[in-house]
N, C-alpha and C. Protein backbone atom coordinates (compact mmCIF):
# COMPACT_ATOMS: atom_id res chain seq x y z
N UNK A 1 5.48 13.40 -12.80
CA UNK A 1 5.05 12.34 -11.93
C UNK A 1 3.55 12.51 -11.69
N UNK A 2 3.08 11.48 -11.67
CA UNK A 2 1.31 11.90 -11.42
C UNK A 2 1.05 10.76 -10.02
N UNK A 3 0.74 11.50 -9.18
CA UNK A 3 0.05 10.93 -8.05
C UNK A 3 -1.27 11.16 -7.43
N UNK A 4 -1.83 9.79 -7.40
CA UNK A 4 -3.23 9.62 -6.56
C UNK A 4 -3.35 9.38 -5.17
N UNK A 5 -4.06 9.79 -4.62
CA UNK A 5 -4.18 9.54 -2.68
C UNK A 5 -5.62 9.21 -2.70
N UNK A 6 -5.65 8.37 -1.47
CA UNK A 6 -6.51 7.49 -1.53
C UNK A 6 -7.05 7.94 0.09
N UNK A 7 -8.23 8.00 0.91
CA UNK A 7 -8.29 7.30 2.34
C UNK A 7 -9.25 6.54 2.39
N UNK A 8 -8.34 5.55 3.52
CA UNK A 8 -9.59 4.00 3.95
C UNK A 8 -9.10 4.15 5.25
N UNK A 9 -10.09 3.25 6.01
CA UNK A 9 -9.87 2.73 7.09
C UNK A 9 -9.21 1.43 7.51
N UNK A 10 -8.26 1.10 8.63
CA UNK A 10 -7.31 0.34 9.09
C UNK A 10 -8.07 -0.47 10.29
N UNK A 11 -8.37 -1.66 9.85
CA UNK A 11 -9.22 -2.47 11.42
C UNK A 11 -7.95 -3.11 11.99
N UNK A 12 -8.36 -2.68 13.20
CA UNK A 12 -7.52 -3.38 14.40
C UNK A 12 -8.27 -3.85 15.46
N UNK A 13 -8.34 -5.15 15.34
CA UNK A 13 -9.88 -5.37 16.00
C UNK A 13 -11.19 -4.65 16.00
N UNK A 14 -11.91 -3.93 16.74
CA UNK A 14 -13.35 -3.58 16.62
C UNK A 14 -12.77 -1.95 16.54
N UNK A 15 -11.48 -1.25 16.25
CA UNK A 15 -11.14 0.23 16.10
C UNK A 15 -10.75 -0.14 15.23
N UNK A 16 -11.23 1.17 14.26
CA UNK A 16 -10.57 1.65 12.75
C UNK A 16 -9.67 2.97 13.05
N UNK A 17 -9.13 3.36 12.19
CA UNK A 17 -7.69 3.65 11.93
C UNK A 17 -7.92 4.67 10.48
N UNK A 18 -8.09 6.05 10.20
CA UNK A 18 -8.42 6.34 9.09
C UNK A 18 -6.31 6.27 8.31
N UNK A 19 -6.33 5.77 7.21
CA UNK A 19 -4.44 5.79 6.60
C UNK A 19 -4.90 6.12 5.18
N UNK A 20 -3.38 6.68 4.69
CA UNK A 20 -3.86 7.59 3.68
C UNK A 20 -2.82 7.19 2.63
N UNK A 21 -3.49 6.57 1.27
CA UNK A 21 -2.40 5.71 0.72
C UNK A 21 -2.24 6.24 -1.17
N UNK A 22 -0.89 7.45 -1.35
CA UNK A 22 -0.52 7.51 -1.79
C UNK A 22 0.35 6.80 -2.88
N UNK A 23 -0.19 7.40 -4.67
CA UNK A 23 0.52 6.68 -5.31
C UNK A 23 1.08 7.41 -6.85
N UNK A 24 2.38 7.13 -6.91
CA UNK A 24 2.84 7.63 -8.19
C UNK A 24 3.40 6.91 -8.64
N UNK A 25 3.09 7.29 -10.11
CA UNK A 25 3.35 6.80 -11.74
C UNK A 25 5.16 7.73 -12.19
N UNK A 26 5.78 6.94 -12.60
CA UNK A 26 6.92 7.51 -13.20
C UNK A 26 7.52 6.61 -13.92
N UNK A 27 8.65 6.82 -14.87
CA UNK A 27 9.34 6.27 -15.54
C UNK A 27 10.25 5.63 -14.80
N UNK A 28 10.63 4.24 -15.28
CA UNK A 28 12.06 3.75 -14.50
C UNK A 28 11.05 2.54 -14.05
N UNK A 29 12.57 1.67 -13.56
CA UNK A 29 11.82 0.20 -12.74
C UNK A 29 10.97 0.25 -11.71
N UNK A 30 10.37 -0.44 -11.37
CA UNK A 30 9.05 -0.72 -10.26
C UNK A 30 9.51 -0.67 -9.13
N UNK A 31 8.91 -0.02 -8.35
CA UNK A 31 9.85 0.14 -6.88
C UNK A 31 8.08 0.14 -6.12
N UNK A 32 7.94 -0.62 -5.12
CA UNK A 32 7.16 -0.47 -4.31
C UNK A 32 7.49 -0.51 -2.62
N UNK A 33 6.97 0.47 -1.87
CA UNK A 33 7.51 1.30 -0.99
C UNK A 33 6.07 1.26 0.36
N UNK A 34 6.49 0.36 0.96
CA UNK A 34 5.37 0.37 1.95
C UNK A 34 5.79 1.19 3.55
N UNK A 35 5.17 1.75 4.28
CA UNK A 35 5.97 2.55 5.39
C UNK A 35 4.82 2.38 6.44
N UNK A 36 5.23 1.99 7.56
CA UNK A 36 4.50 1.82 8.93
C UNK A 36 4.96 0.46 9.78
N UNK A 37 4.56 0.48 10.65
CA UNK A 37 5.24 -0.97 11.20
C UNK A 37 5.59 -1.64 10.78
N UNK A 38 6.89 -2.39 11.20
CA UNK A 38 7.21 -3.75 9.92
C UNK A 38 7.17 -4.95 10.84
N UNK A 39 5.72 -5.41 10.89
CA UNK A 39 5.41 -6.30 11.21
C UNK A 39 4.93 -7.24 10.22
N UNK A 40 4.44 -8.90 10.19
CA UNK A 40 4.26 -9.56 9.55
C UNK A 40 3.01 -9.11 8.65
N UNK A 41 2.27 -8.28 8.64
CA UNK A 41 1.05 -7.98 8.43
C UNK A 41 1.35 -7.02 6.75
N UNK A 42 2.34 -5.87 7.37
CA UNK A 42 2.94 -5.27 6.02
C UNK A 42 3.48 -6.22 5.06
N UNK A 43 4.37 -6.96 5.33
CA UNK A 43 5.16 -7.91 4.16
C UNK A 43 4.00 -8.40 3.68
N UNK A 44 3.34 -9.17 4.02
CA UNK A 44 1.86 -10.03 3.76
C UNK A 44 1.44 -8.87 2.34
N UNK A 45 1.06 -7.57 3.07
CA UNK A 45 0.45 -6.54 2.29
C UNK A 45 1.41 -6.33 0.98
N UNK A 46 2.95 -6.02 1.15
CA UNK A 46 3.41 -6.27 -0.07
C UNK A 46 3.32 -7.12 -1.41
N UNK A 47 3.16 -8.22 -0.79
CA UNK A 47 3.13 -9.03 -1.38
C UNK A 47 2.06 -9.64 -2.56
N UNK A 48 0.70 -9.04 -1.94
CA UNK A 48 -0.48 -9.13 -2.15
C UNK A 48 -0.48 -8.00 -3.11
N UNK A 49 -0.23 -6.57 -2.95
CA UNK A 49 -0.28 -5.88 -3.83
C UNK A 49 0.73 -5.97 -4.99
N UNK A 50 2.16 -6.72 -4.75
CA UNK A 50 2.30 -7.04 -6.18
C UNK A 50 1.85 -7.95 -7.01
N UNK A 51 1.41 -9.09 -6.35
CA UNK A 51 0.24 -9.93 -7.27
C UNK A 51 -0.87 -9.09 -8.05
N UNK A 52 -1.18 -8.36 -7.16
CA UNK A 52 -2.32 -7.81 -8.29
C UNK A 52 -1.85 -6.98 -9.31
N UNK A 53 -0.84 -6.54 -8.90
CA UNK A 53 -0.46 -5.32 -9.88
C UNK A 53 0.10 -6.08 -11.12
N UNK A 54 0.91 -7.44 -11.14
CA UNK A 54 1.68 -8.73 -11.91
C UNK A 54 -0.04 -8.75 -12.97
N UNK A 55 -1.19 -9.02 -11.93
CA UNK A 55 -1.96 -9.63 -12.41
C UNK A 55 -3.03 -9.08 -13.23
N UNK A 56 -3.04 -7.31 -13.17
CA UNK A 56 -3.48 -6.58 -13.62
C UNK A 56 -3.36 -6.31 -15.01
């Protein structure tokens, strides 16, 4: 399995938020795995990152 980690910052209004966004490569179907509040904001984020990844 090969995994990359990433950190950015999270705006929430005028406070940032440092989050730390892990990622691995493996064999088998596409599974994408988002974890933190499940508010409208994550789904949004899903969604967006499988477009790009479709679009990549």
């Amino acid at each position: 399995m090969i995994a990359a980690r990433a950190h950015a910052i999270a705006l929430t209004g005028v406070d940032g938020a440092v989050v730390e966004v892990v990622a691995a490569i493996r064999n088998g179907p596409g599974l994408l795995l988002l974890e933190g509040l499940p508010d409208t904001a994550l789904r949004e984020a899903r969604d967006r990152v499988r477009a790009a990844v479709i679009n990549s």
